[in-house]
Protein backbone atom coordinates (compact mmCIF):
# COMPACT_ATOMS: atom_id res chain seq x y z
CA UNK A 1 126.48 -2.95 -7.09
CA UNK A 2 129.59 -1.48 -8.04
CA UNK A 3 130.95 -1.86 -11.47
CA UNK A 4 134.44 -4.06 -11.29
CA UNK A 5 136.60 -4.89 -14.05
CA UNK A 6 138.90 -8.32 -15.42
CA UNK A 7 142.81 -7.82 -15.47
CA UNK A 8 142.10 -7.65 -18.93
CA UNK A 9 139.73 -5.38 -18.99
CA UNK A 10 141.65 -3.07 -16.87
CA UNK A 11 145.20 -3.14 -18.21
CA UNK A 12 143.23 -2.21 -21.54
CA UNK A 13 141.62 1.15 -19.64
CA UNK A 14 144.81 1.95 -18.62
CA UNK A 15 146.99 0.90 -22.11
CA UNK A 16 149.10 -1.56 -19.89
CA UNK A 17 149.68 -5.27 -20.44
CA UNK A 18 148.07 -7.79 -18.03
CA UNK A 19 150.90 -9.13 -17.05
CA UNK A 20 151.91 -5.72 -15.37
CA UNK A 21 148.69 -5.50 -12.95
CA UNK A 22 149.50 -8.91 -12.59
CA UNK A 23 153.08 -8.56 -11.47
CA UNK A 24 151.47 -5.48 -9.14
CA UNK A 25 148.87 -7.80 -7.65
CA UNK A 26 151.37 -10.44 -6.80
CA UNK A 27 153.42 -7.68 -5.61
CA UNK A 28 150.87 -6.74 -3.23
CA UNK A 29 150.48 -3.05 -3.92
CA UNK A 30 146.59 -3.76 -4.94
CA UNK A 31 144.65 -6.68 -4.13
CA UNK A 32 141.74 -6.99 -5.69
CA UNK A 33 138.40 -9.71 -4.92
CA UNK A 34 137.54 -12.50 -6.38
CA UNK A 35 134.64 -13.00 -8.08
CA UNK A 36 133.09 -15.80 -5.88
CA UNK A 37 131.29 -17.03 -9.44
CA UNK A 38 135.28 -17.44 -11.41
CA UNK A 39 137.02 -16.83 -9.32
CA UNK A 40 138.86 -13.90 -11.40
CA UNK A 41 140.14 -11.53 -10.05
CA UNK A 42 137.81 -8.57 -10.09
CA UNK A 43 139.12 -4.79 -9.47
CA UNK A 44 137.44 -2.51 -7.96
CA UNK A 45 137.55 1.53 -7.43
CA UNK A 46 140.39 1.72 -4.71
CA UNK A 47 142.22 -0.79 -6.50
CA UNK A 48 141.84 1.41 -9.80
CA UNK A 49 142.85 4.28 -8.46
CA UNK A 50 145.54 2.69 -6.64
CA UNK A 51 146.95 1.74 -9.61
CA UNK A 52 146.65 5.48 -11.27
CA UNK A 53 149.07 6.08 -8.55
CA UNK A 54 151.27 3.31 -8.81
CA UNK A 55 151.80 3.78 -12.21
CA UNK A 56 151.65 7.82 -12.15
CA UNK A 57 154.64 7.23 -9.29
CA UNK A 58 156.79 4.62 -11.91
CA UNK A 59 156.31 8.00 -14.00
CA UNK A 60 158.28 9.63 -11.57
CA UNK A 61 160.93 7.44 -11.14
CA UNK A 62 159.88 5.93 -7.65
CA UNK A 63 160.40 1.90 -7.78
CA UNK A 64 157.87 -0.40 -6.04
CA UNK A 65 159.54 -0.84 -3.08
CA UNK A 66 158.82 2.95 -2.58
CA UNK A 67 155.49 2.93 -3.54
CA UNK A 68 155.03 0.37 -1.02
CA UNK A 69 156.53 2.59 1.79
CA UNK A 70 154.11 5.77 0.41
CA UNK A 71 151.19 3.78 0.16
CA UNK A 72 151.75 2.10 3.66
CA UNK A 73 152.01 5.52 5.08
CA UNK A 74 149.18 6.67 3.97
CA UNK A 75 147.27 3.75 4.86
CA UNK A 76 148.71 4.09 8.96
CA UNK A 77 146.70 7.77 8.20
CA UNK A 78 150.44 9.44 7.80
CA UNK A 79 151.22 11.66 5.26
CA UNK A 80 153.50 10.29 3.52
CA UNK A 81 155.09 13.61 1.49
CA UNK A 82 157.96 14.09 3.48
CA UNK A 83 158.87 10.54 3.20
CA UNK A 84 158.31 11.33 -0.71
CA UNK A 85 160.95 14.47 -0.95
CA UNK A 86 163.56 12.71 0.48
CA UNK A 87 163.03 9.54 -2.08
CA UNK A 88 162.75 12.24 -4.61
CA UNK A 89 165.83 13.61 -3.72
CA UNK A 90 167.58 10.56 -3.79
CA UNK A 91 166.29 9.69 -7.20
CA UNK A 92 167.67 12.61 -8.24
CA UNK A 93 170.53 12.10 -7.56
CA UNK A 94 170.82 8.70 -8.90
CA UNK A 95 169.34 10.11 -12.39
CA UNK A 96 172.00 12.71 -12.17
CA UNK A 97 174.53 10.08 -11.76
CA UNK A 98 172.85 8.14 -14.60
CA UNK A 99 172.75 11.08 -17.08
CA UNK A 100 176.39 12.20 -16.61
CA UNK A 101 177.52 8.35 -17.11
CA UNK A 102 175.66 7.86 -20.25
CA UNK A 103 177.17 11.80 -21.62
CA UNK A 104 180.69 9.79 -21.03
CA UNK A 105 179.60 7.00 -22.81
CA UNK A 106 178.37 8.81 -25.74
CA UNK A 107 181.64 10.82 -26.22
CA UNK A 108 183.45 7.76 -25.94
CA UNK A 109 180.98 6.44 -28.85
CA UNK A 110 181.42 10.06 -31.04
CA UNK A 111 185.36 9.66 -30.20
CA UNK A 112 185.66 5.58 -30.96
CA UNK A 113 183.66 6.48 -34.69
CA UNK A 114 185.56 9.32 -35.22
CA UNK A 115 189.05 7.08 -35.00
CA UNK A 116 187.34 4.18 -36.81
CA UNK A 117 186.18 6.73 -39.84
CA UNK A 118 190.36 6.36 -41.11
CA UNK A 119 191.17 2.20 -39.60
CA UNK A 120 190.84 0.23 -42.42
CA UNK A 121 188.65 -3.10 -42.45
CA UNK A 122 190.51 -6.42 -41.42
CA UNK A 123 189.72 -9.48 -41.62
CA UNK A 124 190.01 -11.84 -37.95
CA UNK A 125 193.77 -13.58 -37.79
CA UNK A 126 193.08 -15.09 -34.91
CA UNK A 127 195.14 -12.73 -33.02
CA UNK A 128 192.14 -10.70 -32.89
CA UNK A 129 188.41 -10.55 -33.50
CA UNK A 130 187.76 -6.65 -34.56
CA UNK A 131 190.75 -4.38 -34.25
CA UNK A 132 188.17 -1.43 -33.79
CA UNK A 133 187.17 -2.64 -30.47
CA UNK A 134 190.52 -4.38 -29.01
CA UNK A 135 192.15 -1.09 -30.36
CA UNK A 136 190.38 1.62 -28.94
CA UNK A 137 191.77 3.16 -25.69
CA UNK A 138 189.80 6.59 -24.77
CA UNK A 139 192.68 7.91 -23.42
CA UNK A 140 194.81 7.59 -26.01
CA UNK A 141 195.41 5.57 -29.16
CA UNK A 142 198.03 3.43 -28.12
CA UNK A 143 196.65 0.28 -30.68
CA UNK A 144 199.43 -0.47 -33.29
CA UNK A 145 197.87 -1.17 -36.11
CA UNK A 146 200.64 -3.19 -37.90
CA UNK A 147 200.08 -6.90 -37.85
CA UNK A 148 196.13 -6.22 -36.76
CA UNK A 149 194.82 -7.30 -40.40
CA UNK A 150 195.63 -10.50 -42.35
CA UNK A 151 195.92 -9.12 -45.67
């Protein structure tokens, strides 16, 4: 008999929480047997190893739905690498996208700290509820700070 693990028992081999080969089961990118005793779910090795690759393709920045396409590629007996480039490619892209948004967002953040190093503190008037925020235009400093603080 082969040997079969628990959800617990496996999301421990693998340093992953239960609930996440949980959420993959329910998924249905493994589906494992139940023990006929327990009825607990009992993994196997295909369902291990499927999950390597699940998880080794979350590494890569492939989502589930994409897994799901791979895997039921390769399950029809297709290969499914060219299939993988072109999600690659995509994801690229995205991440690209991603990287070059957050860069703006952190110069905005370097640029809004470097302005707020000289504001002074104020206290809400009701007018406003932090002057550093409402203030701050990143393309130019347009915020008049007279009547801004209740002093």
């Amino acid at each position: 008999m082969s040997t079969s693990l628990t959800v617990s028992q496996l999301a421990k081999q693998l340093e992953i929480s239960a609930d996440t080969v949980r959420h993959y089961v329910r998924s249905g990118l493994i589906s494992p047997e139940r023990d006929p005793e327990n009825g607990y779910k009992r993994f196997k090795g295909e369902d291990i190893k499927r999950l390597h690759f699940i998880l080794q393709a979350k590494s890569l920045g492939f989502s589930l739905a994409d897994i799901q396409t791979i895997m039921d590629q390769a399950s029809h007996g297709e290969s499914p690498c060219p299939q993988v480039r072109v999600i690659m490619e995509a994801r690229l892209k995205e991440t690209a996208a991603k990287i070059a948004a957050m860069q703006a967002t952190y110069k905005q953040m370097q640029d809004a700290m470097q302005r707020w190093q000289t504001q002074p503190d104020c206290t809400p008037t009701g007018e406003h509820i932090c002057h550093l925020i409402e203030g701050f235009s990143h393309q130019a400093d347009n915020f008049k700070q007279e009547g801004c603080c209740h002093e």
